[in-house]
C-alpha atoms as a PDB file:
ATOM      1  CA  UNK A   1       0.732 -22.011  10.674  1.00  0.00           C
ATOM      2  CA  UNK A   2       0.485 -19.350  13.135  1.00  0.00           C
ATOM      3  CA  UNK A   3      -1.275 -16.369  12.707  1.00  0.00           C
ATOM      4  CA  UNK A   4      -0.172 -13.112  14.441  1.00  0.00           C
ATOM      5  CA  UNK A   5      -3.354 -10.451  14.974  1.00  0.00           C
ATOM      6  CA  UNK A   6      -3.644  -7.915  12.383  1.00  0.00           C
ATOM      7  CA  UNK A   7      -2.245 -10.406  10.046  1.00  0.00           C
ATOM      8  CA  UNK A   8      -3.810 -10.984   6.206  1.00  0.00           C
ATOM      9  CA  UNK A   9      -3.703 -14.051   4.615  1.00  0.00           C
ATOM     10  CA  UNK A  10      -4.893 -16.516   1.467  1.00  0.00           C
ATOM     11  CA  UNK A  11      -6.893 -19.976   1.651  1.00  0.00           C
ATOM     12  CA  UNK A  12      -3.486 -21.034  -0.393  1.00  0.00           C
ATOM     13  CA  UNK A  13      -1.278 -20.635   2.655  1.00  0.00           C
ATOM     14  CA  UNK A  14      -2.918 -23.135   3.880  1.00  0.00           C
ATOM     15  CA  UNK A  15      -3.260 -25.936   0.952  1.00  0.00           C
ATOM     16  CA  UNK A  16      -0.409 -27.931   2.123  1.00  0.00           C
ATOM     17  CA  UNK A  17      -2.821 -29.083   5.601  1.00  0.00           C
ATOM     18  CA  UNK A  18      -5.524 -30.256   3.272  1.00  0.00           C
ATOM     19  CA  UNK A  19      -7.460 -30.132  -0.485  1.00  0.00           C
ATOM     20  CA  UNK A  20      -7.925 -26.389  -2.199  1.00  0.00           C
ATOM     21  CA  UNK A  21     -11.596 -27.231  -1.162  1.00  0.00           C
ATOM     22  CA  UNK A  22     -11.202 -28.005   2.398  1.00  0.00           C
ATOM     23  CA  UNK A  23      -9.249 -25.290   3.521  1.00  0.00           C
ATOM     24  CA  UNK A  24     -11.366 -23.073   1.753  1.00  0.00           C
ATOM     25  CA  UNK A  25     -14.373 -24.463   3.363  1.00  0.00           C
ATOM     26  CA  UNK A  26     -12.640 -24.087   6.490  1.00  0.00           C
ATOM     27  CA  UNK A  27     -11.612 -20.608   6.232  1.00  0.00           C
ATOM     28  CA  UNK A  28     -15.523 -19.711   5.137  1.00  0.00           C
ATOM     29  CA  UNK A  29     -16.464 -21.464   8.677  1.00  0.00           C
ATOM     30  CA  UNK A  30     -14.258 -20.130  10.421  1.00  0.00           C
ATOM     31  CA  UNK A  31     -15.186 -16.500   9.290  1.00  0.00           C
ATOM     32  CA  UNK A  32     -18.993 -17.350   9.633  1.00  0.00           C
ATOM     33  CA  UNK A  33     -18.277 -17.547  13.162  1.00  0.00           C
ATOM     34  CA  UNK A  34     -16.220 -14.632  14.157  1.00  0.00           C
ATOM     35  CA  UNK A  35     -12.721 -16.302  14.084  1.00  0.00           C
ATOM     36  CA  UNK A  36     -11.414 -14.797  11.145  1.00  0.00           C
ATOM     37  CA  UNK A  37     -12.171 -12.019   9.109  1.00  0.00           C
ATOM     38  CA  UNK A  38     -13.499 -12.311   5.725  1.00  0.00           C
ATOM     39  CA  UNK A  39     -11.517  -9.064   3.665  1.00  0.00           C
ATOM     40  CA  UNK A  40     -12.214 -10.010   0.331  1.00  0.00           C
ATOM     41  CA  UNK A  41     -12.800 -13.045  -2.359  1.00  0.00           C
ATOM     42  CA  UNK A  42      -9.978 -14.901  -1.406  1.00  0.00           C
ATOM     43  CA  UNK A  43      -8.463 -12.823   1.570  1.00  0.00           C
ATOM     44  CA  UNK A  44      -9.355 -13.155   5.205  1.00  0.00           C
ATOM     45  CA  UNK A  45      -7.544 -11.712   8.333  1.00  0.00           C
ATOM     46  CA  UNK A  46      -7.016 -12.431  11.672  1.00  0.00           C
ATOM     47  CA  UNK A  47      -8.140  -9.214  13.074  1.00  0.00           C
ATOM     48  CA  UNK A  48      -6.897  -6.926  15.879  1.00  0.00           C
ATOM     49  CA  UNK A  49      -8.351  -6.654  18.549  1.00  0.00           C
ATOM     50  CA  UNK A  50      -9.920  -2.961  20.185  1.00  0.00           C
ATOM     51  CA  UNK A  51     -11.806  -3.183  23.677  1.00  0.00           C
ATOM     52  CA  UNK A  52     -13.709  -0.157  22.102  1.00  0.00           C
ATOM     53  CA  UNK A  53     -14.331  -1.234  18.405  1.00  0.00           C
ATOM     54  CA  UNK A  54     -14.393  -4.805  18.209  1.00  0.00           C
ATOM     55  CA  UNK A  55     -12.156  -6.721  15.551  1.00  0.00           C
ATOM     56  CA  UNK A  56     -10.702  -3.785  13.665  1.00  0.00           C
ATOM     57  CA  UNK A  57     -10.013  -4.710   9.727  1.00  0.00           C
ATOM     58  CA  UNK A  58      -6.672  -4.510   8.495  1.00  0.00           C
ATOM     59  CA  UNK A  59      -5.570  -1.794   6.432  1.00  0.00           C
ATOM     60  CA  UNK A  60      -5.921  -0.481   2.868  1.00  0.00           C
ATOM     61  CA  UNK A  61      -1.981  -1.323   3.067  1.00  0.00           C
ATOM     62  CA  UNK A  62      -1.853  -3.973   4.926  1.00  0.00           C
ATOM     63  CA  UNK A  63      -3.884  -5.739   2.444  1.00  0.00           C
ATOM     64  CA  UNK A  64      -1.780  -4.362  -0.521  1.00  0.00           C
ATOM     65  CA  UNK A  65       1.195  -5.472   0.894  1.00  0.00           C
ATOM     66  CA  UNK A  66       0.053  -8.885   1.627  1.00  0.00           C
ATOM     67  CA  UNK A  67      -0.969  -9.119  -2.057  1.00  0.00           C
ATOM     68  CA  UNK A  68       1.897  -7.750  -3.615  1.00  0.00           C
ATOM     69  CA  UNK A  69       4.188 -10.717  -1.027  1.00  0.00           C
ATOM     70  CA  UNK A  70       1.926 -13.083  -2.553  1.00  0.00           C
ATOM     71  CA  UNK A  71       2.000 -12.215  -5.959  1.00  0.00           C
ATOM     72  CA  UNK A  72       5.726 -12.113  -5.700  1.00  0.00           C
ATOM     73  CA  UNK A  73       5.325  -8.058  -6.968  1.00  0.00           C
ATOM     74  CA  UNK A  74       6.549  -4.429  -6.390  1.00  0.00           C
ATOM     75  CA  UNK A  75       4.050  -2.052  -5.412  1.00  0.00           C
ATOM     76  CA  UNK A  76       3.977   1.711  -4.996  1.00  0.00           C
ATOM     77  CA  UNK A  77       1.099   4.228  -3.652  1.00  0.00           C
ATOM     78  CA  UNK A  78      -0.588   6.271  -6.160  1.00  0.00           C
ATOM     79  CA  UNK A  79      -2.475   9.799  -6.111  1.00  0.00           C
ATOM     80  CA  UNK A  80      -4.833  10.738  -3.426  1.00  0.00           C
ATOM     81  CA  UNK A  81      -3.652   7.795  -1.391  1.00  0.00           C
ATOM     82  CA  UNK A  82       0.603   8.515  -1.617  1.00  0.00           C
ATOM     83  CA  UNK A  83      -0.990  12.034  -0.645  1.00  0.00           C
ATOM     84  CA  UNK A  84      -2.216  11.087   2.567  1.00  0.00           C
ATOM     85  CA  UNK A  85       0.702   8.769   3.817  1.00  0.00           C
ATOM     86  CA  UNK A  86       3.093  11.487   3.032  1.00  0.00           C
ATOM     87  CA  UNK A  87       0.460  14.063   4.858  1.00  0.00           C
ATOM     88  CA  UNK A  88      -0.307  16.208   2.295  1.00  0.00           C
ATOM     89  CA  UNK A  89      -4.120  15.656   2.801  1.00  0.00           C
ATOM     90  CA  UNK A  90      -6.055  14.144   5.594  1.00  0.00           C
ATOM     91  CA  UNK A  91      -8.846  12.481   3.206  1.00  0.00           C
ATOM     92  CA  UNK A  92      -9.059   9.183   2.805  1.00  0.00           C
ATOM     93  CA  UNK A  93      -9.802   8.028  -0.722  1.00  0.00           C
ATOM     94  CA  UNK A  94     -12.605   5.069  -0.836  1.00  0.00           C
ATOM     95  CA  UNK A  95     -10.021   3.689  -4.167  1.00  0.00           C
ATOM     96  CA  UNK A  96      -6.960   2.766  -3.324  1.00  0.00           C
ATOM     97  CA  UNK A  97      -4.705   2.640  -6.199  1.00  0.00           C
ATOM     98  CA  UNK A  98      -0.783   1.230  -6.455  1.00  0.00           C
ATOM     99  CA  UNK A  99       1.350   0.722  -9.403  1.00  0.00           C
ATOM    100  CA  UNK A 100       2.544  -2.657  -9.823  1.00  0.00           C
ATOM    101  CA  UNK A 101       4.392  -4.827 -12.122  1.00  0.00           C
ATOM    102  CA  UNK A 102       2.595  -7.693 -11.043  1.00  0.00           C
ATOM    103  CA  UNK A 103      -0.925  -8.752 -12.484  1.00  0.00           C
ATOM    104  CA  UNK A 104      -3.403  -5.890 -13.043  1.00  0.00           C
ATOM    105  CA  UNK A 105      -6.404  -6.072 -10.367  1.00  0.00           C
ATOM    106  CA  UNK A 106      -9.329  -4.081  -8.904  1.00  0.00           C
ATOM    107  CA  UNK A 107      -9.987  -5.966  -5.061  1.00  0.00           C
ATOM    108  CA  UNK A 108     -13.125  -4.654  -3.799  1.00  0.00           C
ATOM    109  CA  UNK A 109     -13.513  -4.385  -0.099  1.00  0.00           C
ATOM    110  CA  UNK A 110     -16.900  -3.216   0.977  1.00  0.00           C
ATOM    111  CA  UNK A 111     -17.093   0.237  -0.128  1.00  0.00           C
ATOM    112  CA  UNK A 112     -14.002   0.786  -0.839  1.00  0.00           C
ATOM    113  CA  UNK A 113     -11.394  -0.505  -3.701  1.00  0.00           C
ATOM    114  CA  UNK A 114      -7.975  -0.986  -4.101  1.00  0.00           C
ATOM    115  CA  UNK A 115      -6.336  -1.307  -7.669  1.00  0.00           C
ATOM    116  CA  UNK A 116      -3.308  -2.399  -8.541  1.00  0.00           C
ATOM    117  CA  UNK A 117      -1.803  -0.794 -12.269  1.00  0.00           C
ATOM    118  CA  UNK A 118       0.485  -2.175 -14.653  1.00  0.00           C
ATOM    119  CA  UNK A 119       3.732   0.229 -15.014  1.00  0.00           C
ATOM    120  CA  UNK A 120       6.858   0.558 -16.239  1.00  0.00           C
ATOM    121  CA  UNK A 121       9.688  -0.337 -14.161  1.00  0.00           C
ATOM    122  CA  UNK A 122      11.127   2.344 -13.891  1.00  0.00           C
ATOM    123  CA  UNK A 123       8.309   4.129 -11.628  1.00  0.00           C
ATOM    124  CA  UNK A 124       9.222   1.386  -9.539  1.00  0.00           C
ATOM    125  CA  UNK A 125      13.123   1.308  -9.817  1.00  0.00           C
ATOM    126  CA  UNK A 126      13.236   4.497  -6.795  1.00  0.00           C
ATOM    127  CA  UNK A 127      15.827   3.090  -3.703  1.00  0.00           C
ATOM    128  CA  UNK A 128      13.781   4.972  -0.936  1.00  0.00           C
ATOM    129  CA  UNK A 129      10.504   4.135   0.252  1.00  0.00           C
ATOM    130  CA  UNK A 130      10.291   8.297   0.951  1.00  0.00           C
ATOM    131  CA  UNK A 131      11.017   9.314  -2.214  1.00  0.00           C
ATOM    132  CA  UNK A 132       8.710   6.955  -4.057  1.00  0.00           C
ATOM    133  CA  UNK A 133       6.128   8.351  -2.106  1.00  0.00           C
ATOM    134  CA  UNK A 134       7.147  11.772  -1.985  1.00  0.00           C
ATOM    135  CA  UNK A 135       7.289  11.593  -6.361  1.00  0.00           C
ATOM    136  CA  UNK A 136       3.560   9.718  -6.392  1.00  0.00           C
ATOM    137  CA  UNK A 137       2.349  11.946  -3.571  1.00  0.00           C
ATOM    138  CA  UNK A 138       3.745  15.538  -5.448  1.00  0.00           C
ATOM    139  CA  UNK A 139       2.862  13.802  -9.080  1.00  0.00           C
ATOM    140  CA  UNK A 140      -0.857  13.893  -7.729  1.00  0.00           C
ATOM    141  CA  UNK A 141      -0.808  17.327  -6.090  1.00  0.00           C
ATOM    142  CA  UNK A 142       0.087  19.107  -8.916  1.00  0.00           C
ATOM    143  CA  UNK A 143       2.940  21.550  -9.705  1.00  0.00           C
ATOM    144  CA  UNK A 144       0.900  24.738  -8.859  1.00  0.00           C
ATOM    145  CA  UNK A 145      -0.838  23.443  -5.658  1.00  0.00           C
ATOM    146  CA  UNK A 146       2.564  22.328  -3.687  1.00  0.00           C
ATOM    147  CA  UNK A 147       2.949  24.626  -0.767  1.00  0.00           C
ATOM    148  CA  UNK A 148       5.781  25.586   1.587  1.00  0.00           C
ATOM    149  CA  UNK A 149       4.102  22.677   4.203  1.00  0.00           C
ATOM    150  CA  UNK A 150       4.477  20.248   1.515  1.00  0.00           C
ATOM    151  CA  UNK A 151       8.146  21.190   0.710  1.00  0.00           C
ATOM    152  CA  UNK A 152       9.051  21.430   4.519  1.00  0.00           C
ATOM    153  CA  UNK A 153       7.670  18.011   4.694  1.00  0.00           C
ATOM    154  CA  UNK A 154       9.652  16.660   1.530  1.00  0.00           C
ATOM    155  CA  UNK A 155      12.753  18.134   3.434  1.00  0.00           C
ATOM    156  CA  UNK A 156      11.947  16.193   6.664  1.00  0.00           C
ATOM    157  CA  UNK A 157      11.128  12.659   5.057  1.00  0.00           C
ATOM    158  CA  UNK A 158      14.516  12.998   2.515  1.00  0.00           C
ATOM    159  CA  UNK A 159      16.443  13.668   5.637  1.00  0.00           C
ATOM    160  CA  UNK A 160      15.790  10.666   6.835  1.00  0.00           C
ATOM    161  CA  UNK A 161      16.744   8.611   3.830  1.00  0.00           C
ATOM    162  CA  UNK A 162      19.687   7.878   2.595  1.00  0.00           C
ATOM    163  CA  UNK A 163      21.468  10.322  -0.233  1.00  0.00           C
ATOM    164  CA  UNK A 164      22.594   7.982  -2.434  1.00  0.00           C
ATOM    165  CA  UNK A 165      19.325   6.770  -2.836  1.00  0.00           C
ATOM    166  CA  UNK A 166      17.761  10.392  -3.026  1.00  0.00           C
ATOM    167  CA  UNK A 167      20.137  11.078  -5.436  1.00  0.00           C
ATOM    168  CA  UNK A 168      19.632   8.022  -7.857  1.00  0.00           C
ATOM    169  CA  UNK A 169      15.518   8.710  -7.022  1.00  0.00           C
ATOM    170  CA  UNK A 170      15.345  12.354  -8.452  1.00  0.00           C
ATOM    171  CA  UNK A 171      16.708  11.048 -11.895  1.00  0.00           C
ATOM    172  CA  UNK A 172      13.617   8.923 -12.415  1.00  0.00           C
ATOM    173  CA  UNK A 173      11.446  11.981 -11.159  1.00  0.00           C
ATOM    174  CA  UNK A 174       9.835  15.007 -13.542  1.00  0.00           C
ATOM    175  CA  UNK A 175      12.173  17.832 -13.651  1.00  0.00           C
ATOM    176  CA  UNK A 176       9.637  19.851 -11.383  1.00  0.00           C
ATOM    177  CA  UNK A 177       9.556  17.567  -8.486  1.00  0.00           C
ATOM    178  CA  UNK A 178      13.630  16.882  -9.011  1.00  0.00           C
ATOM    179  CA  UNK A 179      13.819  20.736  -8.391  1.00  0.00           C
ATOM    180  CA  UNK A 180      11.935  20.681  -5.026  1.00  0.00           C
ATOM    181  CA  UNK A 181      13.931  17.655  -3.989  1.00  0.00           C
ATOM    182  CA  UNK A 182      17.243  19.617  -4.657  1.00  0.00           C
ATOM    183  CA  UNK A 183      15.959  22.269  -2.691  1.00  0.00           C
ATOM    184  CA  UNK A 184      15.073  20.419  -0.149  1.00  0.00           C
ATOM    185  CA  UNK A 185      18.185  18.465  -0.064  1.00  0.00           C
END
């Protein structure tokens, strides 16, 4: 198998080259000496590469994404975190939470986290990458602390999806957020 840098993987990618044991006795070398990067239990990368930082660690949702492939599962961004892809805050949250309808988890990764929460389909049944975000990302604003940025920035991302989808996406949304993505639109 070849790896690609930046790329996160599972010692069961690699059971069909040898036992469950061996290949994860080989990853654990491997990662002992700087060829791989141990993530988490179970999850290793094979890190990018920065002339000023060293290996540099994939990301929160890099790592979510490779789980979710895995796992076979749909994820979505949640709170703090949906509100800093969209750009509605520059923090960083230390827990890193998606909704799922895959297996319920908590993955910790030094000091940070990133859960995974059961849901209901239907919070993940929303055509447009954008729009799932933009629903998470408003959902964990609040109604009374959107502000004209944050709708300027709904307008921009829904503009860029496609309005079928939008359309069928602000029926599963609350009736507050399905008004600023009408007015946006």
């Amino acid at each position: 198998m070849q790896m690609k840098r930046g790329e996160v993987f599972f010692p069961e990618n690699f059971f069909d080259l040898g036992s469950e044991t061996a290949c994860r006795k080989a990853l654990e070398r491997m990662s002992g000496k700087g060829e791989i990067m141990f993530v988490a239990r179970g999850i290793y990368a094979y890190p990018e590469k920065s002339e000023l930082f060293g290996d540099v660690p994939p990301s929160m949702e890099q790592i979510a994404k490779a789980v979710a492939k895995r796992d076979h599962a749909r994820i979505i961004p949640t709170g703090q975190y949906a509100s800093h892809v969209l750009g509605f805050t520059t923090q960083i949250p230390l827990q890193v939470t998606y909704l799922t309808d895959g297996m319920p988890r908590k993955i910790s990764i030094g000091k940070c986290s990133l859960r995974f929460n059961k849901t209901a389909p239907k919070n993940l049944s929303a055509k447009g990458e954008n729009t799932a975000l933009i629903i998470q990302g408003l959902k964990a604003v609040g109604k009374e602390q959107v502000t004209d940025e944050m709708k300027f920035k709904v307008r921009e991302l829904l503009g860029k999806e496609n309005r079928a989808d939008v359309m069928h996406d602000m029926m599963l949304a609350p009736e507050w957020i399905r008004n600023i993505m009408k007015e946006a639109l």
